[in-house]
C-alpha atoms as a PDB file:
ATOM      1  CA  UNK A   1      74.991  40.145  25.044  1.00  0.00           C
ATOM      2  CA  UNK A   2      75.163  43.186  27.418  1.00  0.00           C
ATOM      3  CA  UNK A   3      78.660  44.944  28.084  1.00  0.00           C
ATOM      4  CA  UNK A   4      79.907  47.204  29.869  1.00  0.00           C
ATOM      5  CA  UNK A   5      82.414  50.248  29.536  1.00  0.00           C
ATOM      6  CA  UNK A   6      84.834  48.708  31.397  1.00  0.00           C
ATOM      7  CA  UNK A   7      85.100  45.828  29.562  1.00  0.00           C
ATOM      8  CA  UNK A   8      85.212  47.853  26.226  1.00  0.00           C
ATOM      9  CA  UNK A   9      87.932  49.515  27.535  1.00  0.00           C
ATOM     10  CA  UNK A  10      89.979  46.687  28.223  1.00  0.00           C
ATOM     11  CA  UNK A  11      89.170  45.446  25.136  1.00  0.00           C
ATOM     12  CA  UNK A  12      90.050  48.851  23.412  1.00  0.00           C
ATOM     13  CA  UNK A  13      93.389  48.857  25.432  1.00  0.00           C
ATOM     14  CA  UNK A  14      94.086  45.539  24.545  1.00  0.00           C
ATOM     15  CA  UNK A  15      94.107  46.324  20.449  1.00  0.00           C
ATOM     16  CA  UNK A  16      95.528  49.638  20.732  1.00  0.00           C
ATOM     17  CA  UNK A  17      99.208  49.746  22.077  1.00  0.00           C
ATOM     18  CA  UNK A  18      99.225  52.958  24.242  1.00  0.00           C
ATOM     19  CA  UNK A  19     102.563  55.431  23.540  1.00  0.00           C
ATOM     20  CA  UNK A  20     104.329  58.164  25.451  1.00  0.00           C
ATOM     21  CA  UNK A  21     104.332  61.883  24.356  1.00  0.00           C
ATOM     22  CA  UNK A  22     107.990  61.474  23.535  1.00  0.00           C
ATOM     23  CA  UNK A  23     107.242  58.259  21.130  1.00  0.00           C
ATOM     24  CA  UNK A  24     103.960  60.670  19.609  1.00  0.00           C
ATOM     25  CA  UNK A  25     106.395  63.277  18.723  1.00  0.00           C
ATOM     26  CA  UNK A  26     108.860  61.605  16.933  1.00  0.00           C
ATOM     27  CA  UNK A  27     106.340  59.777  15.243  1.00  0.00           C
ATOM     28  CA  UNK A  28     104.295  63.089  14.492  1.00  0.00           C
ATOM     29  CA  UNK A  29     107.249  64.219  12.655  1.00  0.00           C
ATOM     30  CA  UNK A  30     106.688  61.727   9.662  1.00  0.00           C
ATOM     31  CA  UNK A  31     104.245  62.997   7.149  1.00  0.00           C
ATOM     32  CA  UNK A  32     102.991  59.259   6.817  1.00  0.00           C
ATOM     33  CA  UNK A  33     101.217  59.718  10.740  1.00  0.00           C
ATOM     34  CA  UNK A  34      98.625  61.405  11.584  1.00  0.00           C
ATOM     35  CA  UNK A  35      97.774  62.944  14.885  1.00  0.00           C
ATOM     36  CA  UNK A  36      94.011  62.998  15.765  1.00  0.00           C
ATOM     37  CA  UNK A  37      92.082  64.853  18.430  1.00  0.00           C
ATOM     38  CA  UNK A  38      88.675  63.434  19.234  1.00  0.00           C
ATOM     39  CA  UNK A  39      87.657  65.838  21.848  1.00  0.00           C
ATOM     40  CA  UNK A  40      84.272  67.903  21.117  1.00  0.00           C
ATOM     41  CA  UNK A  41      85.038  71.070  19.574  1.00  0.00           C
ATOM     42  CA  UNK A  42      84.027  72.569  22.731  1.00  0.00           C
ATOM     43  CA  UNK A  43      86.728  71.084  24.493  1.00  0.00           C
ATOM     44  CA  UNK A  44      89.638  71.936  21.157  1.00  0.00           C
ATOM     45  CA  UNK A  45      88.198  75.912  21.619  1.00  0.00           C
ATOM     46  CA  UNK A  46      88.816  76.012  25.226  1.00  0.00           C
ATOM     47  CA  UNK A  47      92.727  74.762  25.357  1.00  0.00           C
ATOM     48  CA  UNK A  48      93.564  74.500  21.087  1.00  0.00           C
ATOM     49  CA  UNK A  49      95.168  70.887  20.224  1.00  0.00           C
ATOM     50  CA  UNK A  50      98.539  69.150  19.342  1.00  0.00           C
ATOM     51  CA  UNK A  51     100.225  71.236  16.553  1.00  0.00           C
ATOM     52  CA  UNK A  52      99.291  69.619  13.192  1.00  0.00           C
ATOM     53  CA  UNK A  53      96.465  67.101  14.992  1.00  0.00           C
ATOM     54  CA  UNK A  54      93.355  67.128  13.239  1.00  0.00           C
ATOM     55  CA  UNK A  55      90.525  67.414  15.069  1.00  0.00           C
ATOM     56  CA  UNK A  56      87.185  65.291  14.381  1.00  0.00           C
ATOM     57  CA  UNK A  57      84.798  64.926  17.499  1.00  0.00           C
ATOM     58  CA  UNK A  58      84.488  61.079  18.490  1.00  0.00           C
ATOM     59  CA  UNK A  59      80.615  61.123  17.704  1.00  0.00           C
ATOM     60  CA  UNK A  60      81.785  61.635  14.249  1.00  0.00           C
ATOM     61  CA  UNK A  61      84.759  59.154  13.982  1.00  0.00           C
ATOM     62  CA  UNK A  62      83.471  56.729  11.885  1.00  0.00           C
ATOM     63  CA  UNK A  63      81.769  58.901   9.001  1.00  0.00           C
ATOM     64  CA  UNK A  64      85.038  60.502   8.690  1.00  0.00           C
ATOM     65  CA  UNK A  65      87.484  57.670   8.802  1.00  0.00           C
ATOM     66  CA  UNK A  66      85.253  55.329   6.377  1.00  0.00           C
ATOM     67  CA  UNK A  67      86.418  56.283   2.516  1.00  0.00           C
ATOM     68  CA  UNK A  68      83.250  55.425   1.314  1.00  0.00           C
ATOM     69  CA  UNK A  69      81.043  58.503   3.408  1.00  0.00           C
ATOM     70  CA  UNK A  70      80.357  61.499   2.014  1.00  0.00           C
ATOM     71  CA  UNK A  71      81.543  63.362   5.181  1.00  0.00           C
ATOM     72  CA  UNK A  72      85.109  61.433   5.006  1.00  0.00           C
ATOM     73  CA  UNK A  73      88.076  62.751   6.024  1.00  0.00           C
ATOM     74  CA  UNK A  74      91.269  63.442   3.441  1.00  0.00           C
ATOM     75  CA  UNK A  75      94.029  62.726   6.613  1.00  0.00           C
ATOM     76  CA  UNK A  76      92.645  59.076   7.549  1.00  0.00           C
ATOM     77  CA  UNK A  77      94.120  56.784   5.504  1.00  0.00           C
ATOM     78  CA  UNK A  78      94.764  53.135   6.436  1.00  0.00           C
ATOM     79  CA  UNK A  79      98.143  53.273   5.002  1.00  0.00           C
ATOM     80  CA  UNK A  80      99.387  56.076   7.848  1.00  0.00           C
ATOM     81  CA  UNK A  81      99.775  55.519  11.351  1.00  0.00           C
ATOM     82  CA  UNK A  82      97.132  56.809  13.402  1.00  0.00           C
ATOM     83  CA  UNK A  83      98.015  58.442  16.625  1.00  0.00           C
ATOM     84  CA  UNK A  84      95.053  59.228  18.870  1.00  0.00           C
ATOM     85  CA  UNK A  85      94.759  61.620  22.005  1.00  0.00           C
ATOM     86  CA  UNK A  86      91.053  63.007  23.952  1.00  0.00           C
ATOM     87  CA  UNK A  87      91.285  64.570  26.886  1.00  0.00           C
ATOM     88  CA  UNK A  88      92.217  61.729  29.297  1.00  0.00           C
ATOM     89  CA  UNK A  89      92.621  58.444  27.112  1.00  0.00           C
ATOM     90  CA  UNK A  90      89.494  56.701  27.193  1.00  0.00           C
ATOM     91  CA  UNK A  91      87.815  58.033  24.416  1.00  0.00           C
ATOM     92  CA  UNK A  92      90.729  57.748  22.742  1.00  0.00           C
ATOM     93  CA  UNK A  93      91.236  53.866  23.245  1.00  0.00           C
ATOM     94  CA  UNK A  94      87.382  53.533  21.788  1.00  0.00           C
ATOM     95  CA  UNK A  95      88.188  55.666  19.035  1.00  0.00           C
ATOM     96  CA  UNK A  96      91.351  53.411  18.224  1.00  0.00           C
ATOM     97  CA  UNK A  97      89.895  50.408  18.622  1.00  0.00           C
ATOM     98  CA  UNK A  98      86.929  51.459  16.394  1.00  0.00           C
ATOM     99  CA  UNK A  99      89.378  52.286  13.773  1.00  0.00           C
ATOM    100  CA  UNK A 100      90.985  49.080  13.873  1.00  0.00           C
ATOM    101  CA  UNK A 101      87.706  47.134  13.338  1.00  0.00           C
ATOM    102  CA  UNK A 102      87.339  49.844  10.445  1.00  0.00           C
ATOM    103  CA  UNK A 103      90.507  48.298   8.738  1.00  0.00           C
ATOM    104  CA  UNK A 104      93.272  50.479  10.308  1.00  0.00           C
ATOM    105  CA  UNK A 105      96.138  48.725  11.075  1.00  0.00           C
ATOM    106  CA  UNK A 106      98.516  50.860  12.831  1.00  0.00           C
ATOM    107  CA  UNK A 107      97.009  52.588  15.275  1.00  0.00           C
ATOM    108  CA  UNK A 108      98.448  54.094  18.914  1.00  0.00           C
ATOM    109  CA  UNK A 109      96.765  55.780  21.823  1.00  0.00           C
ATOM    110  CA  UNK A 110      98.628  58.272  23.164  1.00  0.00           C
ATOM    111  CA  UNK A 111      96.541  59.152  26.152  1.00  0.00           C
ATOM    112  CA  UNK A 112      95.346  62.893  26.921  1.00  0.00           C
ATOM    113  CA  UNK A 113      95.866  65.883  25.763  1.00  0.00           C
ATOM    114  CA  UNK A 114      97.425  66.754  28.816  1.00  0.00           C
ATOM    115  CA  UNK A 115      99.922  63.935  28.013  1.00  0.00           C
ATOM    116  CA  UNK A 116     100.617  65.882  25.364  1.00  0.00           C
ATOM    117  CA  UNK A 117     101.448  69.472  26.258  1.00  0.00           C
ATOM    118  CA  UNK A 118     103.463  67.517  29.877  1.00  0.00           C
ATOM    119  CA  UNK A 119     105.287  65.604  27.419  1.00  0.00           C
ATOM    120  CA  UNK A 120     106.466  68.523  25.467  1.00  0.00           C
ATOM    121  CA  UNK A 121     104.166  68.610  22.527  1.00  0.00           C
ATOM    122  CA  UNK A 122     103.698  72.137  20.742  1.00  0.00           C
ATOM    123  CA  UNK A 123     100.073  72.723  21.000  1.00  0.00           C
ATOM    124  CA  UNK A 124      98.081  75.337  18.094  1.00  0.00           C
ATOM    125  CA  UNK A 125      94.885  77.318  18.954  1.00  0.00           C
ATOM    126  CA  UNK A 126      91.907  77.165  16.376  1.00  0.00           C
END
Protein backbone atom coordinates (compact mmCIF):
# COMPACT_ATOMS: atom_id res chain seq x y z
CA UNK A 1 0.00 0.00 0.00
CA UNK A 2 1.50 3.30 -1.33
CA UNK A 3 2.39 6.21 1.22
CA UNK A 4 3.39 9.18 1.21
CA UNK A 5 5.98 11.48 3.14
CA UNK A 6 3.51 13.28 4.69
CA UNK A 7 1.85 10.66 6.15
CA UNK A 8 5.21 9.12 7.42
CA UNK A 9 5.78 12.12 9.01
CA UNK A 10 2.79 12.25 10.94
CA UNK A 11 3.25 8.96 11.76
CA UNK A 12 6.97 9.63 12.80
CA UNK A 13 5.70 12.69 14.87
CA UNK A 14 3.16 10.78 16.36
CA UNK A 15 5.80 8.04 18.07
CA UNK A 16 8.42 10.45 18.72
CA UNK A 17 7.53 13.19 21.37
CA UNK A 18 9.30 16.33 19.97
CA UNK A 19 11.48 18.46 22.88
CA UNK A 20 12.79 21.99 23.21
CA UNK A 21 16.56 22.89 23.15
CA UNK A 22 16.25 23.73 26.81
CA UNK A 23 14.66 20.07 27.67
CA UNK A 24 17.80 18.55 25.08
CA UNK A 25 20.27 20.19 27.25
CA UNK A 26 19.44 19.17 30.47
CA UNK A 27 18.89 15.89 29.24
CA UNK A 28 22.33 15.93 27.28
CA UNK A 29 23.92 16.40 30.54
CA UNK A 30 23.23 12.71 31.72
CA UNK A 31 25.77 10.28 30.47
CA UNK A 32 22.78 7.72 30.05
CA UNK A 33 21.47 10.12 26.69
CA UNK A 34 22.78 10.37 23.77
CA UNK A 35 22.63 13.21 21.34
CA UNK A 36 22.61 12.20 17.61
CA UNK A 37 23.13 14.21 14.46
CA UNK A 38 21.83 12.62 11.30
CA UNK A 39 22.77 15.27 8.89
CA UNK A 40 25.24 14.14 5.92
CA UNK A 41 28.68 14.78 6.81
CA UNK A 42 28.57 17.42 4.31
CA UNK A 43 26.18 19.30 6.15
CA UNK A 44 28.24 18.47 10.07
CA UNK A 45 31.63 20.02 8.01
CA UNK A 46 29.93 23.09 6.96
CA UNK A 47 28.41 24.38 10.55
CA UNK A 48 30.15 21.39 13.21
CA UNK A 49 27.25 19.78 15.53
CA UNK A 50 25.84 19.83 19.16
CA UNK A 51 28.84 19.45 21.58
CA UNK A 52 29.12 15.72 22.46
CA UNK A 53 26.33 14.63 19.53
CA UNK A 54 27.48 11.90 17.54
CA UNK A 55 27.12 12.14 14.19
CA UNK A 56 25.91 9.12 11.84
CA UNK A 57 24.33 10.24 8.40
CA UNK A 58 20.52 9.06 8.25
CA UNK A 59 21.30 6.73 5.16
CA UNK A 60 23.29 4.87 7.64
CA UNK A 61 20.97 4.86 10.75
CA UNK A 62 19.98 1.55 10.89
CA UNK A 63 23.42 -0.40 10.33
CA UNK A 64 24.65 1.59 13.13
CA UNK A 65 21.90 1.47 15.66
CA UNK A 66 21.22 -2.48 15.09
CA UNK A 67 23.80 -4.44 17.68
CA UNK A 68 23.92 -7.19 15.52
CA UNK A 69 25.81 -5.17 12.20
CA UNK A 70 29.16 -5.14 11.77
CA UNK A 71 29.16 -1.33 11.16
CA UNK A 72 27.22 -0.74 14.68
CA UNK A 73 27.61 1.99 16.67
CA UNK A 74 29.15 1.79 20.53
CA UNK A 75 26.75 5.12 21.69
CA UNK A 76 23.24 3.51 20.58
CA UNK A 77 22.08 1.55 23.12
CA UNK A 78 18.39 0.86 23.81
CA UNK A 79 18.88 1.36 27.42
CA UNK A 80 19.85 5.39 26.86
CA UNK A 81 17.65 7.97 25.75
CA UNK A 82 18.04 8.94 22.32
CA UNK A 83 17.84 12.55 21.45
CA UNK A 84 17.73 13.28 17.72
CA UNK A 85 18.35 16.64 15.74
CA UNK A 86 18.98 17.09 11.39
CA UNK A 87 18.92 20.15 10.08
CA UNK A 88 15.19 21.08 10.26
CA UNK A 89 13.33 18.08 12.06
CA UNK A 90 12.07 15.91 9.50
CA UNK A 91 14.72 13.66 9.04
CA UNK A 92 14.99 13.57 12.40
CA UNK A 93 11.32 12.38 13.20
CA UNK A 94 12.08 9.37 10.47
CA UNK A 95 15.19 8.63 12.08
CA UNK A 96 13.31 8.40 15.57
CA UNK A 97 10.63 6.65 14.54
CA UNK A 98 12.90 4.10 12.74
CA UNK A 99 14.64 3.60 15.94
CA UNK A 100 11.65 2.91 17.79
CA UNK A 101 10.51 0.11 15.40
CA UNK A 102 14.29 -0.99 15.95
CA UNK A 103 13.46 -1.57 19.73
CA UNK A 104 14.36 1.89 21.18
CA UNK A 105 12.19 2.95 23.63
CA UNK A 106 12.99 6.36 24.66
CA UNK A 107 13.47 8.34 22.00
CA UNK A 108 12.91 12.46 21.46
CA UNK A 109 13.15 14.69 18.44
CA UNK A 110 14.51 17.72 19.14
CA UNK A 111 14.04 19.45 15.85
CA UNK A 112 17.05 21.24 13.91
CA UNK A 113 20.17 21.98 14.45
CA UNK A 114 19.32 25.42 14.36
CA UNK A 115 17.01 24.63 17.34
CA UNK A 116 19.91 23.83 18.83
CA UNK A 117 22.54 26.56 18.65
CA UNK A 118 18.92 29.31 19.14
CA UNK A 119 18.25 27.38 22.11
CA UNK A 120 21.62 27.79 23.59
CA UNK A 121 23.32 24.55 22.83
CA UNK A 122 27.30 24.62 22.68
CA UNK A 123 28.03 23.45 19.27
CA UNK A 124 31.89 21.55 18.40
CA UNK A 125 33.50 21.68 14.90
CA UNK A 126 34.88 18.30 13.42
Amino acid sequence: MPTTVNEMLAAAHAAVPRISAAEARTLAANPQTVLLDVRDAAEVKASGKAKGAVAVSRGLLEFRADPESPLHEAAFDRAKTIIIYCASGGRAALAGKTLKDMGYTDVRNLGGFKDWVEGGGEVEIG
